[in-house]
C-alpha atoms as a PDB file:
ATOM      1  CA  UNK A   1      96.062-173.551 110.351  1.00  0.00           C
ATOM      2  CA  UNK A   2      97.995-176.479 111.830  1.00  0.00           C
ATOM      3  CA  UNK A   3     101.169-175.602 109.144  1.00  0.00           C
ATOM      4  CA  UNK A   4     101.125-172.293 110.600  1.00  0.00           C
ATOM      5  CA  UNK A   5     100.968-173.274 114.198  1.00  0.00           C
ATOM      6  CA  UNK A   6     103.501-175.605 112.862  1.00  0.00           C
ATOM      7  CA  UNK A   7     105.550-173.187 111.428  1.00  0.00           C
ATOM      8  CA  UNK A   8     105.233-170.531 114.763  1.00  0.00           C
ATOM      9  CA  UNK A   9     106.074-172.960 116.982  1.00  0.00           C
ATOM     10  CA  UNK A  10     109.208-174.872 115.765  1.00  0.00           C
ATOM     11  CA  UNK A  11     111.427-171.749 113.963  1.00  0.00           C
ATOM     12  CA  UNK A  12     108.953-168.707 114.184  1.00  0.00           C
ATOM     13  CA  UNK A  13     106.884-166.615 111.379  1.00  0.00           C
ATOM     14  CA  UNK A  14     109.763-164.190 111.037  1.00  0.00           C
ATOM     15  CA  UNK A  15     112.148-166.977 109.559  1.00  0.00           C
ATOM     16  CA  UNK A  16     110.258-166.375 106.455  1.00  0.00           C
ATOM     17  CA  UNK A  17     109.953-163.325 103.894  1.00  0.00           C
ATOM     18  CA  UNK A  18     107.274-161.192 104.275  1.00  0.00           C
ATOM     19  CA  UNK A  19     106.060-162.184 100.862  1.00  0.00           C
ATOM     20  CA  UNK A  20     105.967-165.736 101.576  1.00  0.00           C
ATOM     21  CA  UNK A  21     104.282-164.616 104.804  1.00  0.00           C
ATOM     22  CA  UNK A  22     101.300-162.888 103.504  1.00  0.00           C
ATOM     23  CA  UNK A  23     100.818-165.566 100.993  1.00  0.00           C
ATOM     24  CA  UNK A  24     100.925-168.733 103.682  1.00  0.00           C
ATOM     25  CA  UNK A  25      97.948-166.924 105.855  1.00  0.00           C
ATOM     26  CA  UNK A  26      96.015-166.029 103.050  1.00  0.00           C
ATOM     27  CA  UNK A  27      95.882-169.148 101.857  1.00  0.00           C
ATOM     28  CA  UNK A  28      95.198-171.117 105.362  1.00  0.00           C
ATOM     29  CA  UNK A  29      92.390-168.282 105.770  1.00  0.00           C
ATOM     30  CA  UNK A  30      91.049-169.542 102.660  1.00  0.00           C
ATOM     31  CA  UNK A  31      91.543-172.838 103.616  1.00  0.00           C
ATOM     32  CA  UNK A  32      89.392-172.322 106.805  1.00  0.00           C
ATOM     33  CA  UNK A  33      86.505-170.469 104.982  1.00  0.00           C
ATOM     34  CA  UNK A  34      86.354-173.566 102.513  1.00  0.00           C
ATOM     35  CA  UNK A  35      85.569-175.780 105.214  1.00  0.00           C
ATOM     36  CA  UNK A  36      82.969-174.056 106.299  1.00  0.00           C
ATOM     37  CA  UNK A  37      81.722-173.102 103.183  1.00  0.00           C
ATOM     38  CA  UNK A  38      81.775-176.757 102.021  1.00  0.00           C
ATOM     39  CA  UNK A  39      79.717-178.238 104.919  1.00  0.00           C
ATOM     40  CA  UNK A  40      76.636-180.020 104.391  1.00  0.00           C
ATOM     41  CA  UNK A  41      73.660-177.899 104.146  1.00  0.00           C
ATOM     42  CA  UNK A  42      72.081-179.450 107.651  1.00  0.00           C
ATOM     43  CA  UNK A  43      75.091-177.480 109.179  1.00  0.00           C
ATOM     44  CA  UNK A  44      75.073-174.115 107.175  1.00  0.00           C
ATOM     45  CA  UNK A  45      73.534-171.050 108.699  1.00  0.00           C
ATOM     46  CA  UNK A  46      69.824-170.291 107.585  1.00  0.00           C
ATOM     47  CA  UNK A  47      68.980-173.434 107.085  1.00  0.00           C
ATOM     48  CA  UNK A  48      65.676-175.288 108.673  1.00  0.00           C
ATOM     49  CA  UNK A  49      64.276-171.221 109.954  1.00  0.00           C
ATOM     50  CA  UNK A  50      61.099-172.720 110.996  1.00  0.00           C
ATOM     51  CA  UNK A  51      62.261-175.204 113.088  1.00  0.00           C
ATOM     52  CA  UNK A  52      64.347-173.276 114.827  1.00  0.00           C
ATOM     53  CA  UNK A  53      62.383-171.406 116.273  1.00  0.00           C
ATOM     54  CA  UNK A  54      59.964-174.153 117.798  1.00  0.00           C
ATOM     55  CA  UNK A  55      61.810-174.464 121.218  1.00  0.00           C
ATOM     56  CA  UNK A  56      61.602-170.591 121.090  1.00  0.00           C
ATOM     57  CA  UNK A  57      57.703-170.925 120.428  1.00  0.00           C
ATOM     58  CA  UNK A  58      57.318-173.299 123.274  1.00  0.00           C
ATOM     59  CA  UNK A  59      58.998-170.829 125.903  1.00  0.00           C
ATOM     60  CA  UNK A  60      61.858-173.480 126.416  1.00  0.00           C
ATOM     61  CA  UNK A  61      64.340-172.292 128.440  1.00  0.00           C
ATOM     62  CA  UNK A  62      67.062-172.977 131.058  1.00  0.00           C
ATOM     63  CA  UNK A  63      65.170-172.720 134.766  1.00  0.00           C
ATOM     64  CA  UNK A  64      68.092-171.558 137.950  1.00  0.00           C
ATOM     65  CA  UNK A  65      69.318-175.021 138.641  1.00  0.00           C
ATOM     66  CA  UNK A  66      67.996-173.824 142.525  1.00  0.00           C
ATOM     67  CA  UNK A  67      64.629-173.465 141.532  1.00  0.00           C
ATOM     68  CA  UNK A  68      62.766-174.555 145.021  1.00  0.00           C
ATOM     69  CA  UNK A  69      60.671-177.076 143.526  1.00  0.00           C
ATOM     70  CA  UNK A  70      61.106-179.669 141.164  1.00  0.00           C
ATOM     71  CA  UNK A  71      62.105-177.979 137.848  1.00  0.00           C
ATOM     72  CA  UNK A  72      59.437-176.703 135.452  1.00  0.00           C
ATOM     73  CA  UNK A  73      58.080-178.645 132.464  1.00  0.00           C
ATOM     74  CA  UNK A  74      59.467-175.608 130.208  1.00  0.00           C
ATOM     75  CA  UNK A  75      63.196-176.323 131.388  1.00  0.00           C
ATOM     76  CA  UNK A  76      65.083-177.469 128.869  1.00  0.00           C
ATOM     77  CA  UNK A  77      66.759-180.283 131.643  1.00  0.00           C
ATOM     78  CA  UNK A  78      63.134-181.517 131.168  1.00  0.00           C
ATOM     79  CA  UNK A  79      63.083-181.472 127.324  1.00  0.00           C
ATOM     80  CA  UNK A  80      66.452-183.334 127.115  1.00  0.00           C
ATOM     81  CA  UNK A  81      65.273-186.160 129.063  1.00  0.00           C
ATOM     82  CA  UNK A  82      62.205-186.770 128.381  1.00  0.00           C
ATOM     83  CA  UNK A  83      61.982-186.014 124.867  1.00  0.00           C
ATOM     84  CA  UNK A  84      64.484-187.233 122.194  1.00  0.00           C
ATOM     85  CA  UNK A  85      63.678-185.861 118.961  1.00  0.00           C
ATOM     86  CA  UNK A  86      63.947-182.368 120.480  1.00  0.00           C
ATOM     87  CA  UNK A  87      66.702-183.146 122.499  1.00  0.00           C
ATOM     88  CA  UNK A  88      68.804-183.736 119.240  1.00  0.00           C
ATOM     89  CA  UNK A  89      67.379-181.068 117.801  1.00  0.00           C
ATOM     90  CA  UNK A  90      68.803-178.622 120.304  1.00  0.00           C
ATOM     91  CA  UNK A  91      71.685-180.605 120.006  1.00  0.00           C
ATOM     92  CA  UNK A  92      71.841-179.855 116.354  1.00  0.00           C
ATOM     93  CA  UNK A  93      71.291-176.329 116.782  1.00  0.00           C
ATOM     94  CA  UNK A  94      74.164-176.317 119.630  1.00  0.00           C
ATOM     95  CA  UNK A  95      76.798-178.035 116.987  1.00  0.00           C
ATOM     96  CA  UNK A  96      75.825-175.184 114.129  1.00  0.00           C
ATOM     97  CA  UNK A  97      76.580-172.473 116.738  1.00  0.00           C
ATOM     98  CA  UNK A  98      79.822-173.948 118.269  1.00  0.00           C
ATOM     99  CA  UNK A  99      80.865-174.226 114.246  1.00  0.00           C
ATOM    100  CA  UNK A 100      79.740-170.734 113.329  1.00  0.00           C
ATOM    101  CA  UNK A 101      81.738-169.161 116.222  1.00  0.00           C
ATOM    102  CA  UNK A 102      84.807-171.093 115.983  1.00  0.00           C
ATOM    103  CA  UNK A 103      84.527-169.749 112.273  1.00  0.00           C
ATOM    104  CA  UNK A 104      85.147-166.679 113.179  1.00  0.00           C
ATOM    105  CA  UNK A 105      87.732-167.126 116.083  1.00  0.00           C
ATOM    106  CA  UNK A 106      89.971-168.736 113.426  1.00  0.00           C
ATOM    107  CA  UNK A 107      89.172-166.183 110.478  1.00  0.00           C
ATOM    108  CA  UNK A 108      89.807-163.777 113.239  1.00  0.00           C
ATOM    109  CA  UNK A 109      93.304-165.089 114.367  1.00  0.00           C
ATOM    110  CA  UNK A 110      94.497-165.148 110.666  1.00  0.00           C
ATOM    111  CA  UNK A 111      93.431-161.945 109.978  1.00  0.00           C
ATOM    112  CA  UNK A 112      94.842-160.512 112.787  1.00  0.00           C
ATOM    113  CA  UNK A 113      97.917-161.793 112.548  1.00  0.00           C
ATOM    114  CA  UNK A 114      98.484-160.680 109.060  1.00  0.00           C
ATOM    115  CA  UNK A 115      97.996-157.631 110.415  1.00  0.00           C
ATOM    116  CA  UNK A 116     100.591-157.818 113.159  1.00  0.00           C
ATOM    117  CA  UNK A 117     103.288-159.013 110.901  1.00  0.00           C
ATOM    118  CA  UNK A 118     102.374-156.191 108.541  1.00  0.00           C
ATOM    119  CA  UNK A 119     103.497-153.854 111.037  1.00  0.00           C
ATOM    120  CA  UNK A 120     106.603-155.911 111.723  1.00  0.00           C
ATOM    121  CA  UNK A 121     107.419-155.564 107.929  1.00  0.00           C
ATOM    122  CA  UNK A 122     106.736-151.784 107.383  1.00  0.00           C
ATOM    123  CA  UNK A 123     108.634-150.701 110.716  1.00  0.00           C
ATOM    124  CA  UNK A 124     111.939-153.315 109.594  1.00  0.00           C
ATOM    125  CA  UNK A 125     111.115-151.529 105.825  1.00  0.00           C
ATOM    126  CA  UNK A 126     111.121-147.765 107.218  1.00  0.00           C
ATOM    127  CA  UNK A 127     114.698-148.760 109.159  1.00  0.00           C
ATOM    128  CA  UNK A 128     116.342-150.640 106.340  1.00  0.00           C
ATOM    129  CA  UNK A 129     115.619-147.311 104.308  1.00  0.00           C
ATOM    130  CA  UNK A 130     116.880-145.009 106.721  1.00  0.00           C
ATOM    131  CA  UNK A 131     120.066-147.011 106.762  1.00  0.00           C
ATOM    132  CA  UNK A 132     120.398-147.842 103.404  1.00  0.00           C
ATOM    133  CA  UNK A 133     117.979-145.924 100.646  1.00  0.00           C
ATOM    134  CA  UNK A 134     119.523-147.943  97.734  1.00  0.00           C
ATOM    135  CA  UNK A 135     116.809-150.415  96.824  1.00  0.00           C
ATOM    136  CA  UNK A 136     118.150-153.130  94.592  1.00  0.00           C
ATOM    137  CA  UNK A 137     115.306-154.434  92.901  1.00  0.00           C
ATOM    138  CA  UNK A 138     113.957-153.315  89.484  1.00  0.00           C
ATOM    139  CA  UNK A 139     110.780-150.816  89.005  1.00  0.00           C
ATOM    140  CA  UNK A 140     108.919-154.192  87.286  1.00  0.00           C
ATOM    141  CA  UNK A 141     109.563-156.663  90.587  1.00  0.00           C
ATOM    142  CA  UNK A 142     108.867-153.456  92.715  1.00  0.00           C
ATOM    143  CA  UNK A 143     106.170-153.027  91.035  1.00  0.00           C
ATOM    144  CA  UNK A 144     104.947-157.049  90.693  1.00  0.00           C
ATOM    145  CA  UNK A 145     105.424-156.845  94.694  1.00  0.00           C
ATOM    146  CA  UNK A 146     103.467-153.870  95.363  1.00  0.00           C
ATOM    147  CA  UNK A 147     100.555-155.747  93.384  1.00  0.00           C
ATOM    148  CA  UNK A 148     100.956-158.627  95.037  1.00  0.00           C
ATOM    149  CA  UNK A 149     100.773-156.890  98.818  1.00  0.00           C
ATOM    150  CA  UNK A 150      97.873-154.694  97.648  1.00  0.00           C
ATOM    151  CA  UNK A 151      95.892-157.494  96.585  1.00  0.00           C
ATOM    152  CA  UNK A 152      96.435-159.631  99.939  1.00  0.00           C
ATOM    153  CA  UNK A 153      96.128-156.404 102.070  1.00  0.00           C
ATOM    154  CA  UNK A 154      92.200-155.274 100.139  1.00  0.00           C
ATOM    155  CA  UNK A 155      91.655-159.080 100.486  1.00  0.00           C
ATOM    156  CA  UNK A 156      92.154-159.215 104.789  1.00  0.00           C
ATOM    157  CA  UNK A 157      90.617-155.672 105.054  1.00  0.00           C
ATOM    158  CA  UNK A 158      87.736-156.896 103.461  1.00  0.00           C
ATOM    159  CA  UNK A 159      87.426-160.380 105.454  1.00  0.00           C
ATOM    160  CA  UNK A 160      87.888-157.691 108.878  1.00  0.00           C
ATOM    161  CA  UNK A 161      84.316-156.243 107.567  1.00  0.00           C
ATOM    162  CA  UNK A 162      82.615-159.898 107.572  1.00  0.00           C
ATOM    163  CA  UNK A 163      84.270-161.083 110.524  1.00  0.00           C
ATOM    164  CA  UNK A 164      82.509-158.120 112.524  1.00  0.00           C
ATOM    165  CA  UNK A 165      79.332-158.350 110.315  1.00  0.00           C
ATOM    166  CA  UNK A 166      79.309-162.113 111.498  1.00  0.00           C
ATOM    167  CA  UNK A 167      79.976-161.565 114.915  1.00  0.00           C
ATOM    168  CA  UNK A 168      77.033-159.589 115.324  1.00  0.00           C
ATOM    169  CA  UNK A 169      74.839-161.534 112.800  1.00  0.00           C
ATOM    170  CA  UNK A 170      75.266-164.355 115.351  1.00  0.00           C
ATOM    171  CA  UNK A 171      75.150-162.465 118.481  1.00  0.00           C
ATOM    172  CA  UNK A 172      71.674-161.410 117.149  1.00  0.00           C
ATOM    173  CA  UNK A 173      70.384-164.790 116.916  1.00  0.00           C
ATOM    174  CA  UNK A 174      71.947-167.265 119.068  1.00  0.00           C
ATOM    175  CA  UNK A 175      69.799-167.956 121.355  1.00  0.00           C
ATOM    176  CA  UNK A 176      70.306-168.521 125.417  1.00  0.00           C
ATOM    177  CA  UNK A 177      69.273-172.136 125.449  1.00  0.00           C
ATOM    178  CA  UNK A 178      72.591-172.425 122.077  1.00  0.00           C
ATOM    179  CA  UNK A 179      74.932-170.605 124.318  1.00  0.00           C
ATOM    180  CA  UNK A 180      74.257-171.786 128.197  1.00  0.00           C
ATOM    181  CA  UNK A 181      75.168-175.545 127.598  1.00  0.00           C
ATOM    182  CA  UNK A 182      78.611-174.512 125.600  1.00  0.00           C
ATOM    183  CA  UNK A 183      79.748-172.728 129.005  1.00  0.00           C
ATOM    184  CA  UNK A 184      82.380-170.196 128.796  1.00  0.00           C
ATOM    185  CA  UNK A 185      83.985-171.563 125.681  1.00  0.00           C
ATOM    186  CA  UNK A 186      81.803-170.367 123.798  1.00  0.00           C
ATOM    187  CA  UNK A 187      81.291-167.633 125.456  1.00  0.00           C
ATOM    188  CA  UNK A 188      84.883-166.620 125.809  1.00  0.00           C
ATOM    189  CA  UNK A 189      85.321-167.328 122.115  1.00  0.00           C
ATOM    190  CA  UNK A 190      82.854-164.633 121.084  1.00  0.00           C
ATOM    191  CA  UNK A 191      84.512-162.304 123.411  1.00  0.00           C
ATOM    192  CA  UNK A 192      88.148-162.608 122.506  1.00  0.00           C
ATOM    193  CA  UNK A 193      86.755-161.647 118.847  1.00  0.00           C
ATOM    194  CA  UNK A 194      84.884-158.639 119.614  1.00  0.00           C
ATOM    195  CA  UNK A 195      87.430-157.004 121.750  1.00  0.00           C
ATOM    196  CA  UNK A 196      90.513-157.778 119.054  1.00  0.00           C
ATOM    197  CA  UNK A 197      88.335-155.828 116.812  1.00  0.00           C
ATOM    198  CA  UNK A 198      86.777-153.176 119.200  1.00  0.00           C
ATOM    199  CA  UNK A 199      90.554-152.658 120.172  1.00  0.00           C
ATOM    200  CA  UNK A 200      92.463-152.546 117.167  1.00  0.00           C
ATOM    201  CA  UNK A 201      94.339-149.861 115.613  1.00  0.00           C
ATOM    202  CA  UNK A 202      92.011-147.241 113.715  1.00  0.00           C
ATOM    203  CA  UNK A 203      93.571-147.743 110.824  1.00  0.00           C
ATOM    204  CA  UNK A 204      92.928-151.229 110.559  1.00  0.00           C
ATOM    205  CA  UNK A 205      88.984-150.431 110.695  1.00  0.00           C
ATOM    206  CA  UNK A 206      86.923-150.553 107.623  1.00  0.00           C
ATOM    207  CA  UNK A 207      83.671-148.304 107.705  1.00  0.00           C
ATOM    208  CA  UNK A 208      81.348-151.140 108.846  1.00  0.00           C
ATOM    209  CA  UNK A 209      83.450-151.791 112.188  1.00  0.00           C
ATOM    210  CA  UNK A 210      83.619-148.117 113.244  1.00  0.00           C
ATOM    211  CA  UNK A 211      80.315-148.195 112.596  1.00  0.00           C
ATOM    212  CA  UNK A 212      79.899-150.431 114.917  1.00  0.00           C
ATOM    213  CA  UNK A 213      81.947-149.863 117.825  1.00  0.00           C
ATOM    214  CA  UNK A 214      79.490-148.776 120.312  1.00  0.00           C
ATOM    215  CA  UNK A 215      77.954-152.157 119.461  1.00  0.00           C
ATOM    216  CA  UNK A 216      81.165-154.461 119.943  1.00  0.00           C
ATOM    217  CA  UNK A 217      81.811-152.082 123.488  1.00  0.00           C
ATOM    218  CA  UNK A 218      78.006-152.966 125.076  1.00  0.00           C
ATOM    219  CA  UNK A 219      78.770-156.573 123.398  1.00  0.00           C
ATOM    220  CA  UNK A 220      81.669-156.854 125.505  1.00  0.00           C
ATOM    221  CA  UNK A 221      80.229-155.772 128.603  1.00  0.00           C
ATOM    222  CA  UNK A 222      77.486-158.219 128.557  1.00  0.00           C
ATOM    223  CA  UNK A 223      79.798-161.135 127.750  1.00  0.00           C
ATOM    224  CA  UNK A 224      82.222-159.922 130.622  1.00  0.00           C
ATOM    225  CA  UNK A 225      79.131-160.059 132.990  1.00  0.00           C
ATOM    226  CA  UNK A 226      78.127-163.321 131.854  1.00  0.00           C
ATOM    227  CA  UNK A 227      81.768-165.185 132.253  1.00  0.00           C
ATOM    228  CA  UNK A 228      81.905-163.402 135.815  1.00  0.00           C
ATOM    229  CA  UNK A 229      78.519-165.697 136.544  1.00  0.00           C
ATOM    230  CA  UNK A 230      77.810-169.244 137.178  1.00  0.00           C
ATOM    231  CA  UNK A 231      78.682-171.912 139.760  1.00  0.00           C
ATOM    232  CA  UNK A 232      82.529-171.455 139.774  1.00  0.00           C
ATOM    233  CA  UNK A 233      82.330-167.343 139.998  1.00  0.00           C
ATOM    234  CA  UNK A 234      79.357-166.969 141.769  1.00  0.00           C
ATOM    235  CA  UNK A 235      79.374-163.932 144.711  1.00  0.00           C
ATOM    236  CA  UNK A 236      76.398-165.456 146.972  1.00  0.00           C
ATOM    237  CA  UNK A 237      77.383-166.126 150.382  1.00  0.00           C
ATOM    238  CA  UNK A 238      74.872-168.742 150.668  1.00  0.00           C
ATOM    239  CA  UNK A 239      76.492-171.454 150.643  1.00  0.00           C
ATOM    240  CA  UNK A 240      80.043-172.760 150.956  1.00  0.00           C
ATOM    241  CA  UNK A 241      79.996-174.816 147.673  1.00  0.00           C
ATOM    242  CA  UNK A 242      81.890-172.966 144.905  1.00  0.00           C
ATOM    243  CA  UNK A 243      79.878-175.323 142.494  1.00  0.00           C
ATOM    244  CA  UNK A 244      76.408-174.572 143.921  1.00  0.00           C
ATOM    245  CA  UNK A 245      75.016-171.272 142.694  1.00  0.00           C
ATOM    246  CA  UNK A 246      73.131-169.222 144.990  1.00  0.00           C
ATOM    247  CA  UNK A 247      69.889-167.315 144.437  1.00  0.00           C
ATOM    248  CA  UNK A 248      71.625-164.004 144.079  1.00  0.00           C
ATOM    249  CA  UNK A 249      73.905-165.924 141.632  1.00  0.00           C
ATOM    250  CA  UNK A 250      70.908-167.231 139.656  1.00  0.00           C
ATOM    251  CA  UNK A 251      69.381-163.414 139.875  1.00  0.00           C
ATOM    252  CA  UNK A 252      72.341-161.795 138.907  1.00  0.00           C
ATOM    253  CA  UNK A 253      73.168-164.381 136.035  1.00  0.00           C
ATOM    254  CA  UNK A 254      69.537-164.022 134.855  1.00  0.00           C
ATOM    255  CA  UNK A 255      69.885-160.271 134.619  1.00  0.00           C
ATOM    256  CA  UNK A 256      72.718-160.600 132.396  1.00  0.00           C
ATOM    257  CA  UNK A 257      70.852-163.031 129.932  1.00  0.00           C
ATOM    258  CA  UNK A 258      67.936-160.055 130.322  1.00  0.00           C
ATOM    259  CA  UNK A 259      70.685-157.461 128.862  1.00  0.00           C
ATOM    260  CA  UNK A 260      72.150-159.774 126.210  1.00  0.00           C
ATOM    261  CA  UNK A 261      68.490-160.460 124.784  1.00  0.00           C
ATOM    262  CA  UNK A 262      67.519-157.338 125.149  1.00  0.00           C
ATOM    263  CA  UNK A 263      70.539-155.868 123.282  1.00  0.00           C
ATOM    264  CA  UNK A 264      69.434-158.578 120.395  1.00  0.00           C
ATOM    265  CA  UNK A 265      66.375-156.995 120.402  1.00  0.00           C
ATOM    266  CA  UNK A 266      67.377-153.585 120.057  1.00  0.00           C
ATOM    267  CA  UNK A 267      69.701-154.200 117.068  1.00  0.00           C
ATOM    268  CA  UNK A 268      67.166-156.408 115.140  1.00  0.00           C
ATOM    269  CA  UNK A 269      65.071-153.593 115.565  1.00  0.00           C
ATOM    270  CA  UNK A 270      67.536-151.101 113.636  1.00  0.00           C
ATOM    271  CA  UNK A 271      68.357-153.807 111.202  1.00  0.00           C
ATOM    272  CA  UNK A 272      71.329-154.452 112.684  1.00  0.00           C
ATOM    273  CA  UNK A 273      71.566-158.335 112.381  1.00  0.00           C
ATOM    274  CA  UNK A 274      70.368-160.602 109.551  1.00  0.00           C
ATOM    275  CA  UNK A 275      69.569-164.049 109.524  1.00  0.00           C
ATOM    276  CA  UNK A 276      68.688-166.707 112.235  1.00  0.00           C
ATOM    277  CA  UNK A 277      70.754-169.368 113.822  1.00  0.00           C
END
């Protein structure tokens, strides 16, 4: 990732061939994945089932920080203070799904730009042969080339399928209490994601993501809702704090929690997600 960044920032992607394009973010995607892939097994996804669900079991959750009394013992405020071991277990849980996403935010943005660059290369191809049909290399490099791009391009089609099966394997198990605490980074994350692939060309699509489209599109809606809520983009005219939520702020922001968990449900139900987190 960083040579790439590297790379875009100080002469630009185009400086190189398309060949040696292809091959550099293929091999920083696989490069990511192996990171992930390699971490211990405390940190890999469906690990320790059981005890993630115990908070869930308990009815721990986040209370409206203007709750008029003192806040419940089931608030989660509560459980971080005043009890350790499962403060660093939600802790733990919090780190696997700030990992997970990022995962696929940086899967995402190689794939993606592969993709981009593709188009660069087969509009600059269909030019060059307009203004000059004589091709100069043999029918064996041709042929070596055409291999080579085939290869790469099954290869990123194929990691466009898993980045949307992720996305929505994790959107049907991360829980409120995993995403409230990461604010709208995480949040945000998850969103960029969903709408490059809810928005991309149709050819780009493999069978899985038009399959599910309608499920990225409510996705989105629900994430939109949620970044539109909170102290800082609260509509309550309450008070004059922008950092103080308001009790429609708190209803409204509870609502959209409602329609995110409910849209977990839903899926789960038609065996749309797999796994827990």
């Amino acid at each position: 990732m960083n040579g790439i960044v590297s790379l875009e920032l100080a002469y630009g992607m185009s400086t190189l061939p398309w060949a040696d394009q292809r091959i550099l973010l293929r091999d920083g995607l696989l490069a990511a994945k192996s990171i992930t892939d390699n971490l211990p097994p405390e940190l890999q996804l469906g690990n320790h089932a059981d005890e993630a669900t115990s908070l869930d079991e308990a009815g721990m959750h986040y209370v409206p920080p203007a709750w008029p009394n003192s806040q419940p013992a089931h608030d989660l405020r509560n459980v971080i203070k005043n009890q350790p071991a499962r403060r660093r277990h939600l802790q733990y849980e919090i780190q696997k799904g700030n990992i997970y996403v990022s995962q696929l935010a940086t899967r995402s943005y190689f794939v993606e730009l592969y993709f981009d660059l593709r188009d660069v290369h087969l509009s600059e191809q269909q030019q060059q042969q307009d203004t000059n049909p004589i091709d100069g290399q043999s029918e064996e490099e041709k042929a070596a080339q055409d291999a080579d791009e085939k290869e790469i391009h099954d290869f990123m089609s194929a990691e466009r399928e898993l980045i949307v099966q992720g996305l929505l394997t994790v959107l049907g198990s991360i829980s409120q209490r995993n995403m409230e605490p990461n604010g709208g980074s995480l949040i945000n994350k998850i969103r960029q994601v969903a709408s490059t692939l809810l928005n991309d060309a149709p050819e780009r699509k493999g069978p899985f993501a038009i399959k599910s489209e309608e499920a990225l599109s409510q996705l989105i809606n629900i994430l939109v809702k949620l970044e539109k809520t909170g102290a800082s983009n609260g509509t309550g005219l309450e008070t004059t704090d922008p950092n103080q939520m308001t009790s429609q702020d708190e209803e409204e922001e509870l609502r959209n929690w409602a329609d995110l968990r409910d849209y977990q449900l839903r899926f789960a139900a038609h065996g749309g997600f797999g796994g827990s987190l």
